[in-house]
Protein backbone atom coordinates (compact mmCIF):
# COMPACT_ATOMS: atom_id res chain seq x y z
CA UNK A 1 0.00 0.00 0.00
CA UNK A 2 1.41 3.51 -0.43
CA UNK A 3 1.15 6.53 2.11
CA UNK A 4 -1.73 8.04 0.80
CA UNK A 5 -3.78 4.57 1.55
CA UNK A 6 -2.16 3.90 4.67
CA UNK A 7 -2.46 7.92 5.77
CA UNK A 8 -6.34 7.50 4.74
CA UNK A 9 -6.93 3.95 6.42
CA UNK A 10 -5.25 6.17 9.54
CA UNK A 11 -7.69 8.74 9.40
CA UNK A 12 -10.86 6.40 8.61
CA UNK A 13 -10.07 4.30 12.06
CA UNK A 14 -9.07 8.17 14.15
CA UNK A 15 -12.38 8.57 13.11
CA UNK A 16 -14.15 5.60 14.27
CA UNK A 17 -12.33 5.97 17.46
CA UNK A 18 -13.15 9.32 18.06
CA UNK A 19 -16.83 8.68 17.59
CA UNK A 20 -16.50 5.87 20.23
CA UNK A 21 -14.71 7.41 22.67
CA UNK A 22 -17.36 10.20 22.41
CA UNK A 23 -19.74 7.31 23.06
CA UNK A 24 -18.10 6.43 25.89
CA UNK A 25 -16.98 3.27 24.62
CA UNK A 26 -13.27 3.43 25.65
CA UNK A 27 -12.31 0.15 24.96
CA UNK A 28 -12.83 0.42 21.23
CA UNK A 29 -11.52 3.95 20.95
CA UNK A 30 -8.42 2.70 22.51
CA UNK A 31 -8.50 -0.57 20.11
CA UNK A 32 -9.16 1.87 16.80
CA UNK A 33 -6.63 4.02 18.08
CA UNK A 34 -4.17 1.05 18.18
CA UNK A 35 -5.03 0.50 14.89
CA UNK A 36 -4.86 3.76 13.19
CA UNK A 37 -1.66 4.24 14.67
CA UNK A 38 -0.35 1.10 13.24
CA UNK A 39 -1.51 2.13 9.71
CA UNK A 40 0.17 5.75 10.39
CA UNK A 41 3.37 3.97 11.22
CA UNK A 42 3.27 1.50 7.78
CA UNK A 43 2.72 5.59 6.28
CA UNK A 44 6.20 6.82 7.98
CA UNK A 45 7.57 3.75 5.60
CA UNK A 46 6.29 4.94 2.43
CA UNK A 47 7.51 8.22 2.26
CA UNK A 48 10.28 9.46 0.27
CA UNK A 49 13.08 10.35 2.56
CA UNK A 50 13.30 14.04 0.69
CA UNK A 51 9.64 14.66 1.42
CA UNK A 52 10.69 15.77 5.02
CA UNK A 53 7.66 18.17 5.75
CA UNK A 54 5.09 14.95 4.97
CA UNK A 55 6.97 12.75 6.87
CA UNK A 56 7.34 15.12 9.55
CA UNK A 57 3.49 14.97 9.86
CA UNK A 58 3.22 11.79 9.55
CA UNK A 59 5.75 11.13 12.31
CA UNK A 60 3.63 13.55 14.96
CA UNK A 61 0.64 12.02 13.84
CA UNK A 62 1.39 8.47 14.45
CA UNK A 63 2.91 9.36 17.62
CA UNK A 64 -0.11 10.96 18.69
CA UNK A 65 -2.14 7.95 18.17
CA UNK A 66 -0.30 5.86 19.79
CA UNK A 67 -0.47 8.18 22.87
CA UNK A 68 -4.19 8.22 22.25
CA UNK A 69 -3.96 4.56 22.33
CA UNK A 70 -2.59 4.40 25.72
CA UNK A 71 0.52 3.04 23.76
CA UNK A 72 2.98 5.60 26.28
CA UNK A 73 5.96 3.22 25.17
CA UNK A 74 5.66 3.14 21.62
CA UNK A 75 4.85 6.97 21.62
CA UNK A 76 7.87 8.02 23.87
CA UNK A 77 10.22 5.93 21.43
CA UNK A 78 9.11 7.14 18.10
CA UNK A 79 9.27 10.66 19.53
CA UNK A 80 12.48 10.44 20.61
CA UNK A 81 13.57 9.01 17.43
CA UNK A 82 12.67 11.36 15.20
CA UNK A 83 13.70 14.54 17.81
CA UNK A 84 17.34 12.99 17.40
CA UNK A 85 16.87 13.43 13.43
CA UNK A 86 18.71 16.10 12.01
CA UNK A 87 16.47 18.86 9.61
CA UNK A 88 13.11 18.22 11.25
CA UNK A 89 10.68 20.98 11.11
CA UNK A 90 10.42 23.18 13.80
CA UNK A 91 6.51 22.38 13.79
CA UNK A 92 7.38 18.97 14.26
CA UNK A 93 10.03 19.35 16.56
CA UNK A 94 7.33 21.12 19.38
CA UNK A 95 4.61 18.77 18.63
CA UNK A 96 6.36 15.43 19.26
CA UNK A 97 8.27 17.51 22.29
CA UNK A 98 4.43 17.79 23.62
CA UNK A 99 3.68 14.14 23.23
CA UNK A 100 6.28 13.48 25.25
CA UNK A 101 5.41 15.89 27.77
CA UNK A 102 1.87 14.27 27.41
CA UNK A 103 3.43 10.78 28.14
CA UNK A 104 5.08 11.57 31.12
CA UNK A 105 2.31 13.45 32.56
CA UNK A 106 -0.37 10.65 32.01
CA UNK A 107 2.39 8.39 33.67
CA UNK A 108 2.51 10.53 36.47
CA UNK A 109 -0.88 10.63 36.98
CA UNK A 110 -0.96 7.28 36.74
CA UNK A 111 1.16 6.22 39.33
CA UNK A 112 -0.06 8.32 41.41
CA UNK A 113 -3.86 6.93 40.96
């Protein structure tokens, strides 16, 4: 599949899981969550490595989701990865710096529940 389907697929389950988490049916937000974030990731793969600004969204997309999919791991490590790359976007740069922030907050929280 190529980004566009994989970005789309993404956006079609974000969707989904934002309609069931307004329906207060966490447990399948959280599992369409897991799964748009897995199609956003299979995106990061498809695009070309000179096409920085697209794969910079891409990147702080699929990081978001898997924050939003209670993935704090998985969102912590792709952050980090792409904060150690050299020529992100600024843009990018803050918003995955947030997600982390976001992680380690909800962790706190949680440990402290």
């Amino acid at each position: 599949m190529s980004w566009v389907e994989h970005h789309l697929a993404s956006e079609n389950y974000a969707i989904q899981a934002e309609l069931a988490a307004k329906n207060r049916d966490h447990k399948t937000a959280i599992e369409l969550y897991h799964k748009a974030a897995e199609e956003e990731a299979l995106a990061i793969s498809q695009v070309e490595p000179d096409k920085m600004k697209t794969l910079a969204v891409t990147v702080t997309s699929a990081a978001s989701l898997w924050f939003k999919a209670e993935e704090f791991r998985r969102a912590e490590q792709l952050a980090c990865q792409w904060l150690a790359v050299n020529g992100i976007p600024s843009f990018a740069s803050e918003q995955l710096q947030a997600v982390l922030q976001s992680v380690w907050s909800e962790r706190t929280y949680r440990a402290g529940a």
